[in-house]
Protein backbone atom coordinates (compact mmCIF):
# COMPACT_ATOMS: atom_id res chain seq x y z
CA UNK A 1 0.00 0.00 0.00
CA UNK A 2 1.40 2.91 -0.97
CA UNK A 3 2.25 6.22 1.54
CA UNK A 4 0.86 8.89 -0.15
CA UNK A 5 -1.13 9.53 -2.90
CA UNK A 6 -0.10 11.38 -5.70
CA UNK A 7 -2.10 14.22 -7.80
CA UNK A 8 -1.55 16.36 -10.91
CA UNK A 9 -3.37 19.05 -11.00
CA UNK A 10 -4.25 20.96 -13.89
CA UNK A 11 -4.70 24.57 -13.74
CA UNK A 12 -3.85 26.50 -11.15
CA UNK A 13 -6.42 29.50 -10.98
CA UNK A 14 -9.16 30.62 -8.89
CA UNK A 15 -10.42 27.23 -7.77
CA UNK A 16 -6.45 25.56 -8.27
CA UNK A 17 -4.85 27.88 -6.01
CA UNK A 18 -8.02 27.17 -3.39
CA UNK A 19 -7.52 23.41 -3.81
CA UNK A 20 -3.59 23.82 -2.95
CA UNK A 21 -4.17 26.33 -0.30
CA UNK A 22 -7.20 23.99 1.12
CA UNK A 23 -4.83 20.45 0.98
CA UNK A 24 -2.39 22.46 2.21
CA UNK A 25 -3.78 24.26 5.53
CA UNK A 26 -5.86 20.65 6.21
CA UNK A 27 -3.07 18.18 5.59
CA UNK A 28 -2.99 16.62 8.81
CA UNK A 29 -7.00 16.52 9.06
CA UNK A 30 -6.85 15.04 5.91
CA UNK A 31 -4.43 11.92 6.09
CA UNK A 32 -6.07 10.85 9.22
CA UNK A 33 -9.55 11.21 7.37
CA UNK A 34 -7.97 9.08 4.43
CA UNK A 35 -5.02 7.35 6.59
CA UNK A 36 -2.79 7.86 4.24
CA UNK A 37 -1.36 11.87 2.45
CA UNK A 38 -2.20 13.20 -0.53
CA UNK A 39 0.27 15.13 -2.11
CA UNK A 40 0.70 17.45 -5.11
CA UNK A 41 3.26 15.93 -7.14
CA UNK A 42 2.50 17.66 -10.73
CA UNK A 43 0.70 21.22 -12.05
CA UNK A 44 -0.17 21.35 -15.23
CA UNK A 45 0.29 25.64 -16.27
CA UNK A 46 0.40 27.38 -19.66
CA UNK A 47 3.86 28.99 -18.56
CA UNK A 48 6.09 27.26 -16.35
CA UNK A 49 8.77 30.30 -15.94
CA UNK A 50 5.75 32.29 -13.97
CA UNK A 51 6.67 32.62 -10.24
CA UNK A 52 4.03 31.00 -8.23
CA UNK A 53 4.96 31.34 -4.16
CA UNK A 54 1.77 28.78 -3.76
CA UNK A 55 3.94 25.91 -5.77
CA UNK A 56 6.98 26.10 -4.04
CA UNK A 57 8.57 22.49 -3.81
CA UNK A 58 6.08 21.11 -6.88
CA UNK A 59 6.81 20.02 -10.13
CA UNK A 60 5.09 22.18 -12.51
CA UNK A 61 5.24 21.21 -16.38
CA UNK A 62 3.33 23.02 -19.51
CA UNK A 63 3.54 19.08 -20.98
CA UNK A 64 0.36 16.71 -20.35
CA UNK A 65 1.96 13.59 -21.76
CA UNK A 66 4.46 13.65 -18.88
CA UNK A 67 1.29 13.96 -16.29
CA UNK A 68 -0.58 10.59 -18.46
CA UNK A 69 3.07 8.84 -18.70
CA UNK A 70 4.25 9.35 -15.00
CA UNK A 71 2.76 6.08 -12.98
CA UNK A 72 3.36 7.97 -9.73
CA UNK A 73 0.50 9.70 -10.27
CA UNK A 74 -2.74 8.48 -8.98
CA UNK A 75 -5.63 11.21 -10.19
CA UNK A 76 -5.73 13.83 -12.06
CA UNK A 77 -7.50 16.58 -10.45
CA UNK A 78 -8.66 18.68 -13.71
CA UNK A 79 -9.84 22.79 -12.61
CA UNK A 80 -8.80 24.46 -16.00
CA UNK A 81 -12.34 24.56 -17.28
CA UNK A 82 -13.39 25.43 -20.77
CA UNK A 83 -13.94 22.57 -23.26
CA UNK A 84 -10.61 21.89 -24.58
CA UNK A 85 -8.39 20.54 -23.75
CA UNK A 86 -10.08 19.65 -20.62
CA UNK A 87 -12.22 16.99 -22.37
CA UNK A 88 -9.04 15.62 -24.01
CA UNK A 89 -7.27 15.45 -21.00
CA UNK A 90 -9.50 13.62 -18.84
CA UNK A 91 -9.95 11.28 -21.29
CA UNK A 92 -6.33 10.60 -21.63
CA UNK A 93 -5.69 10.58 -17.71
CA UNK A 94 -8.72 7.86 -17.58
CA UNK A 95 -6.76 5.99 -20.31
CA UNK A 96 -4.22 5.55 -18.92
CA UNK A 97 -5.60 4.44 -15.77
CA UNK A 98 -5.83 7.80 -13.21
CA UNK A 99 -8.84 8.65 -11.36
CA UNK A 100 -10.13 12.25 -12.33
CA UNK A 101 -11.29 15.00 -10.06
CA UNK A 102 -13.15 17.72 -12.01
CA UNK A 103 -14.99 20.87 -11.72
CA UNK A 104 -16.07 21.07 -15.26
CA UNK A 105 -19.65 21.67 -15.77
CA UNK A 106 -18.70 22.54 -19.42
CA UNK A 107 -17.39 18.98 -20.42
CA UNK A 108 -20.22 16.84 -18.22
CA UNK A 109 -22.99 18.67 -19.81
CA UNK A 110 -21.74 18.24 -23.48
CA UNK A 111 -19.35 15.03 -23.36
CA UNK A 112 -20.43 13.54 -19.99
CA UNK A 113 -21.14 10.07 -21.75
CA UNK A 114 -17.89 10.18 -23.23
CA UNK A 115 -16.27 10.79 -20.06
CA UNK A 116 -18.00 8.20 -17.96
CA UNK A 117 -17.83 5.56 -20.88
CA UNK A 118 -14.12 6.06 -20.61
CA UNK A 119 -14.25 5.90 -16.98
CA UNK A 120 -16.51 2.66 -16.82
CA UNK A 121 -14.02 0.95 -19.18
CA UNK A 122 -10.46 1.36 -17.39
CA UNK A 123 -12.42 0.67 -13.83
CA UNK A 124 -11.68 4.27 -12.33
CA UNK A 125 -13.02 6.97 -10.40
CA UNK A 126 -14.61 10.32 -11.72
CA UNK A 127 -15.97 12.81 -9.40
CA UNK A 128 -17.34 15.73 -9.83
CA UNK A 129 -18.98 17.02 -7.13
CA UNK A 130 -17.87 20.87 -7.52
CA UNK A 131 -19.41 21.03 -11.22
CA UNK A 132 -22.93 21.96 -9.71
CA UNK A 133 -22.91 24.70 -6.86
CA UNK A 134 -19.35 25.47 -5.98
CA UNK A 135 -19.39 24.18 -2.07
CA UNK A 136 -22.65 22.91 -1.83
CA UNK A 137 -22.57 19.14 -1.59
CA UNK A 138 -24.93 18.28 -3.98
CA UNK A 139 -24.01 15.67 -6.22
CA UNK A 140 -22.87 13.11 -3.79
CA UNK A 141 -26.34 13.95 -2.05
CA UNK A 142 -28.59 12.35 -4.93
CA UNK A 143 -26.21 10.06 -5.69
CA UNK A 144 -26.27 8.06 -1.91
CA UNK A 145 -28.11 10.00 0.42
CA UNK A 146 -31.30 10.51 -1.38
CA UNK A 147 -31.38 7.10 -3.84
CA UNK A 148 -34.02 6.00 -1.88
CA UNK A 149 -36.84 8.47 -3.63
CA UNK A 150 -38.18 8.90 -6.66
CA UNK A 151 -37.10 12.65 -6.96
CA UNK A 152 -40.04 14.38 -8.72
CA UNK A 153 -38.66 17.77 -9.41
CA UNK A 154 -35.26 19.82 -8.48
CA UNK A 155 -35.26 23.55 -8.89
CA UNK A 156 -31.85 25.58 -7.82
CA UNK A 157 -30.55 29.06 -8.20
CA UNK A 158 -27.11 27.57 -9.94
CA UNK A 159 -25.61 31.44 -10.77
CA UNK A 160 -24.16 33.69 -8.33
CA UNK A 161 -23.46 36.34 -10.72
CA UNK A 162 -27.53 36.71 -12.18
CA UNK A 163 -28.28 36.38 -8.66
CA UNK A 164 -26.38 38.87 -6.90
CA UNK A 165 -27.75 41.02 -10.05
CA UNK A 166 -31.72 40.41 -9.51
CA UNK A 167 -31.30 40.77 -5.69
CA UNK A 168 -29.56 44.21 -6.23
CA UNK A 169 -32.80 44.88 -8.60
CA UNK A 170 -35.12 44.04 -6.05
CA UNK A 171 -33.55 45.84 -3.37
CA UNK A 172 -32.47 49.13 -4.82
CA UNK A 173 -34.65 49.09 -8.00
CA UNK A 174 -31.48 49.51 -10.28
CA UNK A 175 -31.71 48.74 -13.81
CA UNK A 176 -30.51 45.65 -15.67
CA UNK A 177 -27.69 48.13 -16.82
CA UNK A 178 -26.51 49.44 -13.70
CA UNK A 179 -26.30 46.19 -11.80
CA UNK A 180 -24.68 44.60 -14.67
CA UNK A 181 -21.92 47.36 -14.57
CA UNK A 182 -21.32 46.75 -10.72
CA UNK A 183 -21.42 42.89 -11.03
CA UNK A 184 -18.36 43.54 -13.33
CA UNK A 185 -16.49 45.86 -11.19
CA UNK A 186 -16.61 43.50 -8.51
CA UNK A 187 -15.67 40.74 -9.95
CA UNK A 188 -18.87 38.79 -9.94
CA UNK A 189 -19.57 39.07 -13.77
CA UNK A 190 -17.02 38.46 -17.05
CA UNK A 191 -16.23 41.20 -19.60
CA UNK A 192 -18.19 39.31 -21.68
CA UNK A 193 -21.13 38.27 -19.17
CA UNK A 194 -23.37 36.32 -21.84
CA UNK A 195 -22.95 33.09 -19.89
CA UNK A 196 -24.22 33.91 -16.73
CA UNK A 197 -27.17 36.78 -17.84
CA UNK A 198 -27.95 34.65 -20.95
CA UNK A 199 -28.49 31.42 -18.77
CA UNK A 200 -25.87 29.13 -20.49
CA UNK A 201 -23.96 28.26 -16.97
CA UNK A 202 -27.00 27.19 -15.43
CA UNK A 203 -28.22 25.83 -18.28
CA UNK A 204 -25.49 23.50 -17.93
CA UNK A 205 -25.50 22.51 -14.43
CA UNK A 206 -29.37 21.84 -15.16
CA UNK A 207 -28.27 19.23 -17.61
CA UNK A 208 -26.30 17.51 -14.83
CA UNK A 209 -28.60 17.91 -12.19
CA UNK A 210 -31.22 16.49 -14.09
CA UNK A 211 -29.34 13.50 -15.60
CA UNK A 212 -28.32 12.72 -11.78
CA UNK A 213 -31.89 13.42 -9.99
CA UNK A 214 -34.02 11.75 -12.84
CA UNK A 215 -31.46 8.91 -14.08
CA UNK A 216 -31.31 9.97 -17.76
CA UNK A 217 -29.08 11.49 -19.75
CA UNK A 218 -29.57 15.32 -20.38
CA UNK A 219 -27.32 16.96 -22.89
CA UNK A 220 -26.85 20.84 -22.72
CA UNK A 221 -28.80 21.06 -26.22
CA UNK A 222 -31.81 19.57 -24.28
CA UNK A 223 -32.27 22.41 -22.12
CA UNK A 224 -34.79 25.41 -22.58
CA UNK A 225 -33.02 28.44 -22.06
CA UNK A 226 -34.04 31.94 -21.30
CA UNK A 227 -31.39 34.34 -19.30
CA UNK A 228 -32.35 38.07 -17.47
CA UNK A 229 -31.00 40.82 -19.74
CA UNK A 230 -35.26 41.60 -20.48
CA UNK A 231 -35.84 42.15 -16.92
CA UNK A 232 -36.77 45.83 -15.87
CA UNK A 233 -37.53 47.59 -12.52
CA UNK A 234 -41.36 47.73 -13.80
CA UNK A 235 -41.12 43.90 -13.59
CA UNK A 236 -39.29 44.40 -10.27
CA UNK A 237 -42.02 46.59 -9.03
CA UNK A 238 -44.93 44.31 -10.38
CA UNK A 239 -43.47 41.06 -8.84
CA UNK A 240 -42.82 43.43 -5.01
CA UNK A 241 -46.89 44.25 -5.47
CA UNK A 242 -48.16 40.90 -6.04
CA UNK A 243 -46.24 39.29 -3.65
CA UNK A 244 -43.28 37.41 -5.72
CA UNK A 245 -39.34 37.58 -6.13
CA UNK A 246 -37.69 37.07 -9.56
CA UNK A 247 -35.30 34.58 -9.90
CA UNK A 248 -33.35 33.08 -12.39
CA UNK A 249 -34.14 29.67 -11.86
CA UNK A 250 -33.01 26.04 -13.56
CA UNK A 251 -36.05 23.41 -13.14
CA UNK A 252 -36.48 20.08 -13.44
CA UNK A 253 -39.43 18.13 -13.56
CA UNK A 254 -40.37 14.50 -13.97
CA UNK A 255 -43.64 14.36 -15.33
CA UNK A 256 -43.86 10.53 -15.50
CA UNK A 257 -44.44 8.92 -19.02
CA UNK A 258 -44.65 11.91 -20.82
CA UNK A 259 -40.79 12.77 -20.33
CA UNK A 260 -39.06 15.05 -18.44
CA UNK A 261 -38.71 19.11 -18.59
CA UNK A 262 -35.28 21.04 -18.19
CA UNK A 263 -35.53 24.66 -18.26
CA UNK A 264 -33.40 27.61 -17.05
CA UNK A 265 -35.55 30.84 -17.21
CA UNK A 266 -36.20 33.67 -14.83
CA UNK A 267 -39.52 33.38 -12.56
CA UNK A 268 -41.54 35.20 -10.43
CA UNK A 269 -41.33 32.94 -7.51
CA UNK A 270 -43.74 33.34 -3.91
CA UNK A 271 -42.15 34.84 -1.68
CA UNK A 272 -43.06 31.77 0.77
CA UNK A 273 -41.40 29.75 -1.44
CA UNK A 274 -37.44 28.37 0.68
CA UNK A 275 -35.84 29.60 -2.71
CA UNK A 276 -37.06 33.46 -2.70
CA UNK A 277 -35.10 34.35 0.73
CA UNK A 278 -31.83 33.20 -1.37
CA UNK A 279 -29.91 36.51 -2.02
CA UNK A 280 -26.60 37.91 -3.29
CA UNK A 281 -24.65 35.59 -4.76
CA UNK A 282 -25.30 32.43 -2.48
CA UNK A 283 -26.61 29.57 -4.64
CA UNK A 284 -29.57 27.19 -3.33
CA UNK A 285 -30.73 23.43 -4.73
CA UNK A 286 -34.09 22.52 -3.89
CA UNK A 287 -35.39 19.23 -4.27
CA UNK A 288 -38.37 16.90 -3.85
CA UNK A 289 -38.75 12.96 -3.20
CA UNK A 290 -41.66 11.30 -2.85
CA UNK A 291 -40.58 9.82 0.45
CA UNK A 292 -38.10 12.93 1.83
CA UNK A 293 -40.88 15.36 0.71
CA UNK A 294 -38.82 18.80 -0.03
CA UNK A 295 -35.08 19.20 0.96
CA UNK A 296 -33.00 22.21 0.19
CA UNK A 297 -29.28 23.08 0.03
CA UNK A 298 -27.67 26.39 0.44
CA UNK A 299 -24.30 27.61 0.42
CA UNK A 300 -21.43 29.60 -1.75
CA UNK A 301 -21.71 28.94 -4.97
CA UNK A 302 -18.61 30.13 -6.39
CA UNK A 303 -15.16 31.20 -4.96
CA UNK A 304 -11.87 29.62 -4.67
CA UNK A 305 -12.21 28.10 -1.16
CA UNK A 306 -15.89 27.01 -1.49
CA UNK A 307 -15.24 25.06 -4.51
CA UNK A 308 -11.81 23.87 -3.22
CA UNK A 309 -13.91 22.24 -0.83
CA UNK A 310 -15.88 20.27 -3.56
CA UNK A 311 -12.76 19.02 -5.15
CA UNK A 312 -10.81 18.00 -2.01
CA UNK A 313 -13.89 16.10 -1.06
CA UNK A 314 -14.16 14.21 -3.86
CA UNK A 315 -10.14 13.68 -4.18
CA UNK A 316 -11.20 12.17 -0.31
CA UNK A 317 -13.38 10.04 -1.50
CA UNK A 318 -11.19 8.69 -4.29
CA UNK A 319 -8.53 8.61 -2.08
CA UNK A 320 -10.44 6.18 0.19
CA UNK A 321 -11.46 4.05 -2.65
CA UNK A 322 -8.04 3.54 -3.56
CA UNK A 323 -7.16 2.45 -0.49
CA UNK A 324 -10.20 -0.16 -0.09
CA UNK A 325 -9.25 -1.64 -3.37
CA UNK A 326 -13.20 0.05 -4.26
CA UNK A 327 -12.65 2.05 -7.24
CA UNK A 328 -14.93 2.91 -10.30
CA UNK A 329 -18.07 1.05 -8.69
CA UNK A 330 -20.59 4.07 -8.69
CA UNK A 331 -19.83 5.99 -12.38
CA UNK A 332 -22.48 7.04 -14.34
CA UNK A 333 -26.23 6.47 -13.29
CA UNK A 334 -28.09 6.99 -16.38
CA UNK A 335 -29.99 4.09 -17.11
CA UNK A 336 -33.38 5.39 -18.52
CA UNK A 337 -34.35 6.64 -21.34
CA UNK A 338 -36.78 9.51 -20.65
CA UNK A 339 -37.87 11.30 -23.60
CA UNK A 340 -37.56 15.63 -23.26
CA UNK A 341 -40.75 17.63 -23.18
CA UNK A 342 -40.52 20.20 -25.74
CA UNK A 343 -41.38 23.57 -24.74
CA UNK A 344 -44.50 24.26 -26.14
CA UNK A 345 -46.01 21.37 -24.15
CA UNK A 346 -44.76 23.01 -20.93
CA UNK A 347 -47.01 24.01 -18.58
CA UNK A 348 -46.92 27.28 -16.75
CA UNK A 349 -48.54 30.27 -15.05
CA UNK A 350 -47.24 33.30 -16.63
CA UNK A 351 -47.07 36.78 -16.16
CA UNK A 352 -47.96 39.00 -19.47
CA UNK A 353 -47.43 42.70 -19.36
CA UNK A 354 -48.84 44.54 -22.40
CA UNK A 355 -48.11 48.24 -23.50
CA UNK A 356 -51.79 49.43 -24.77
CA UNK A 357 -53.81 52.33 -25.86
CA UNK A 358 -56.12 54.00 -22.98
CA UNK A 359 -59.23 53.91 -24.52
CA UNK A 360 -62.67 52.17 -23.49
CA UNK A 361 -63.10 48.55 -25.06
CA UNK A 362 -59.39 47.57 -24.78
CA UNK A 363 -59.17 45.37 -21.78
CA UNK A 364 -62.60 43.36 -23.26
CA UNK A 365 -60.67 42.91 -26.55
CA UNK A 366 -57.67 41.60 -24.80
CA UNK A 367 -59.08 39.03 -22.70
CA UNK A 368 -61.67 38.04 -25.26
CA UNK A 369 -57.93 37.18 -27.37
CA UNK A 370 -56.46 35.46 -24.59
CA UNK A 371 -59.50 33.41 -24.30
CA UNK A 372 -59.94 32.61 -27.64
CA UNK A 373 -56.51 30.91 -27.72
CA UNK A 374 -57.47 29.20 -25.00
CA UNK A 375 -55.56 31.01 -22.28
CA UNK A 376 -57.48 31.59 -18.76
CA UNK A 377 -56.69 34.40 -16.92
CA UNK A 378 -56.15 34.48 -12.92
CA UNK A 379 -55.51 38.12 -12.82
CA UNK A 380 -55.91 41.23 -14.74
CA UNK A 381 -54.78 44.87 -13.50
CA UNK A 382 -54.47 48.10 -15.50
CA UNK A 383 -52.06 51.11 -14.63
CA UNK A 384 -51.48 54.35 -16.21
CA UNK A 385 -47.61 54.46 -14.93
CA UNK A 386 -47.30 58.08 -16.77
CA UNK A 387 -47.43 56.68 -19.97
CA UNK A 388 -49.53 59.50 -22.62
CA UNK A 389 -52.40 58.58 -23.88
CA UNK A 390 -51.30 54.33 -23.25
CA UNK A 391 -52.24 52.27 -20.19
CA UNK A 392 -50.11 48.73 -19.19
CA UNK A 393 -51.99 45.99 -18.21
CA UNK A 394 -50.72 42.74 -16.67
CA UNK A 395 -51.94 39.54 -16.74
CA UNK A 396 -51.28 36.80 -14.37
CA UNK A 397 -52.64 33.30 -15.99
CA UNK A 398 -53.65 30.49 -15.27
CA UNK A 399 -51.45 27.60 -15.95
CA UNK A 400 -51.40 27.01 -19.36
CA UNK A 401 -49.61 25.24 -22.12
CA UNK A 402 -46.42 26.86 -23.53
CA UNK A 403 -47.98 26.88 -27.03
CA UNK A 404 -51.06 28.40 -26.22
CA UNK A 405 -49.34 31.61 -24.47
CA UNK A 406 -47.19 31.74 -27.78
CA UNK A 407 -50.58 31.77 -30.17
CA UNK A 408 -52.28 34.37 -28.10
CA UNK A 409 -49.01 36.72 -27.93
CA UNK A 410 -49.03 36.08 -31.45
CA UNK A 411 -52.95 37.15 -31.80
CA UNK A 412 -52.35 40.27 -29.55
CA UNK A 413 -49.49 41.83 -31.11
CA UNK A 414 -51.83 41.83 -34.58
CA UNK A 415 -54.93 43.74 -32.55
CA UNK A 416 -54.19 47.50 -33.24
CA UNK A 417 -54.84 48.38 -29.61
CA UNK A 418 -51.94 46.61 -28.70
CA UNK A 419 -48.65 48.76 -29.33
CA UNK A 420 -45.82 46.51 -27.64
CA UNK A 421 -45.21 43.01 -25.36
CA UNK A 422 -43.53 44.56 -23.03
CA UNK A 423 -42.96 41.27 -20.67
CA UNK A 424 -43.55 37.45 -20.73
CA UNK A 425 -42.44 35.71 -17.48
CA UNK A 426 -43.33 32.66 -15.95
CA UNK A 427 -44.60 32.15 -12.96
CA UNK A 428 -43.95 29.42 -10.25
CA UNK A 429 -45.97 28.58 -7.87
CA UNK A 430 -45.86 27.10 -4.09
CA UNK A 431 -46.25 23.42 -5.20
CA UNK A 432 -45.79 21.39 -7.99
């Protein structure tokens, strides 16, 4: 049995300096967790003459094929993100034998087949716990803890950044602009935010989530996407008066025989829902079994240390394996086929707002379209929010077919009454 396992790491950024810093400050803790070390033997970096005080006394290499050759090395602890060569390089580490540790929730949502194929077939470990949520233990969660229940439908605020953005709305009615700005000067958002305001990061930890909660694979393509850049502080305001939050949510739902539905989109969620007291840029996964009933996890989703954590847990757990002669049991748990629901047969409540003119007859004319497309309405107000000579009225439906709230939007825009959609958002409510 050997002393002390070996890593590579590759990358050596925000979450690759936490996962040093974290093995490093817990080594003790952590060999008499695993009863054995763990040890950095190998960094993989894009320039190797960069001084790094954090890597003092570690091999650091800009060469992968001396990470796959070495045989010292036990896994392969991948936090470069991106798509390539990430994919290519845990594919190569599982070749040739090495566990893999990732964060990657770019490379499980597209190529996560691939990856645990590859994995299945040389008998080793992949984890990949910190994919989903940063430092909240999720993963491992429906993969032992809740296998017991059928889980019926998971629902998480997966993006710090849009969060931290719509809570800042809420609270200090700024505009989409303004927040956006901030978000960037601290750090929170990219340059080039389209990923997280756009809904393509959690679009792609909904993929995982989903293929883990409801036991089929979900690919990235397979996910209805809809990010926050529409939202305005009249939507803000609307969603304070009747009582909701906005949020930009990723949902899952098994619906039974008819398939499953994966959507990231922003809601107007009750403010008694557990999700709508989630602010800033904390994350929250919210789930429901039909034997736990509704469980929910909350934490950091992002951040060096917080997802650190994730990582060393799961190079813990591989650790362990080694060391019980137990590796590459529990790989990929996708062993249904469930068929997607496309949008249009995705049911909702939505809310509708509706730039119109201020004029007698209009409000009969609009419902009288909604119902003809067979689109029931909960609740109906008008304002005159110092608009000349217009009026806004929002709608609050009942729930309703996807298609059917696309025909009708399609019917009022043609009534000359009508002079601009100003808002379609859906609305969640307490239960499923």
């Amino acid at each position: 049995m050997k002393d002390t396992i070996q890593l590579a790491l590759l990358g050596v950024g925000t979450v690759g300096s936490g996962v040093v810093q974290v093995l490093k400050e817990n080594e003790r803790l952590l060999t008499e967790r695993i009863g054995r070390k763990v040890a950095i033997k190998t960094v993989l970096v894009r320039d190797a003459a960069k001084k790094r005080p954090l890597l003092e006394g570690i091999h650091v290499t800009t060469d992968f094929d001396t990470i796959a050759a070495d045989p010292d090395i036990d896994i392969v602890v991948e936090v470069m993100g991106g798509l390539h060569p990430a994919r290519e390089y845990m594919l190569r580490a599982l070749e040739a034998g090495k566990h893999v540790v990732t964060a990657n929730k770019d490379v499980l949502a597209e190529y996560g087949q691939d990856v645990f194929g590859c994995a299945e077939k040389y008998g080793v470990d992949f984890q990949f716990e910190a994919s989903v949520g940063g430092g909240i233990p999720i993963i491992a969660p429906l993969k032992h803890s809740l296998t017991a229940n059928r889980i019926t439908e998971i629902m998480g605020i997966v993006n710090g950044t849009t969060n931290y953005m719509l809570t800042k709305m809420m609270e200090e009615g700024c505009s989409y602009d303004t927040v956006l700005k901030e978000a960037q000067e601290k750090g929170y958002a990219e340059a080039d935010p389209t990923a997280d305001v756009e809904g393509l990061d959690a679009a792609r930890k909904a993929a995982i989530l989903a293929s883990i909660a409801f036991n089929t694979r979900v690919h990235f393509s397979d996910v209805s996407v809809e990010g926050i850049s529409k939202i305005t502080p009249a939507d803000i305001d609307y969603a304070k008066d009747l009582g909701y939050v906005i949020k930009l949510l990723a949902i899952g739902k098994d619906m039974g025989d008819s398939g499953i539905e994966v959507q990231v989109h922003p809601a107007f969620l009750p403010k008694s829902h557990p999700l709508s007291a989630v602010n800033g840029v904390y994350n929250a996964i919210f789930v429901r079994g039909n034997a736990i009933g509704e469980a929910m996890f909350y934490g950091q989703g992002a951040g060096s240390l917080p997802t650190a954590s994730a990582v060393v847990a799961d190079i813990v757990e591989v650790a362990r394996n080694i060391g019980n002669d137990n590796c590459g049991k529990l790989l990929c748990t996708c062993y249904e086929k469930k068929p997607i629901r496309p949008l249009d047969e995705v049911e909702s409540c939505y809310y509708i707002r509706l730039l119109v003119d201020d004029k007698p007859g209009v409000l009969g004319a609009i419902a009288t379209t909604f119902g003809k497309a067979g689109v029931s309405l909960k609740s109906v107000i008008q304002t005159r929010r110092n608009i000349a000579e217009h009026a806004e009225i929002v709608a609050i439906t009942h729930r309703v077919e996807h298609r059917l709230v696309r025909e009708s939007l399609e019917a009022l825009i043609g009534l000359p009454v009508v002079d601009e959609i100003r808002s379609v958002i859906r609305v969640e409510s307490e239960q499923a």
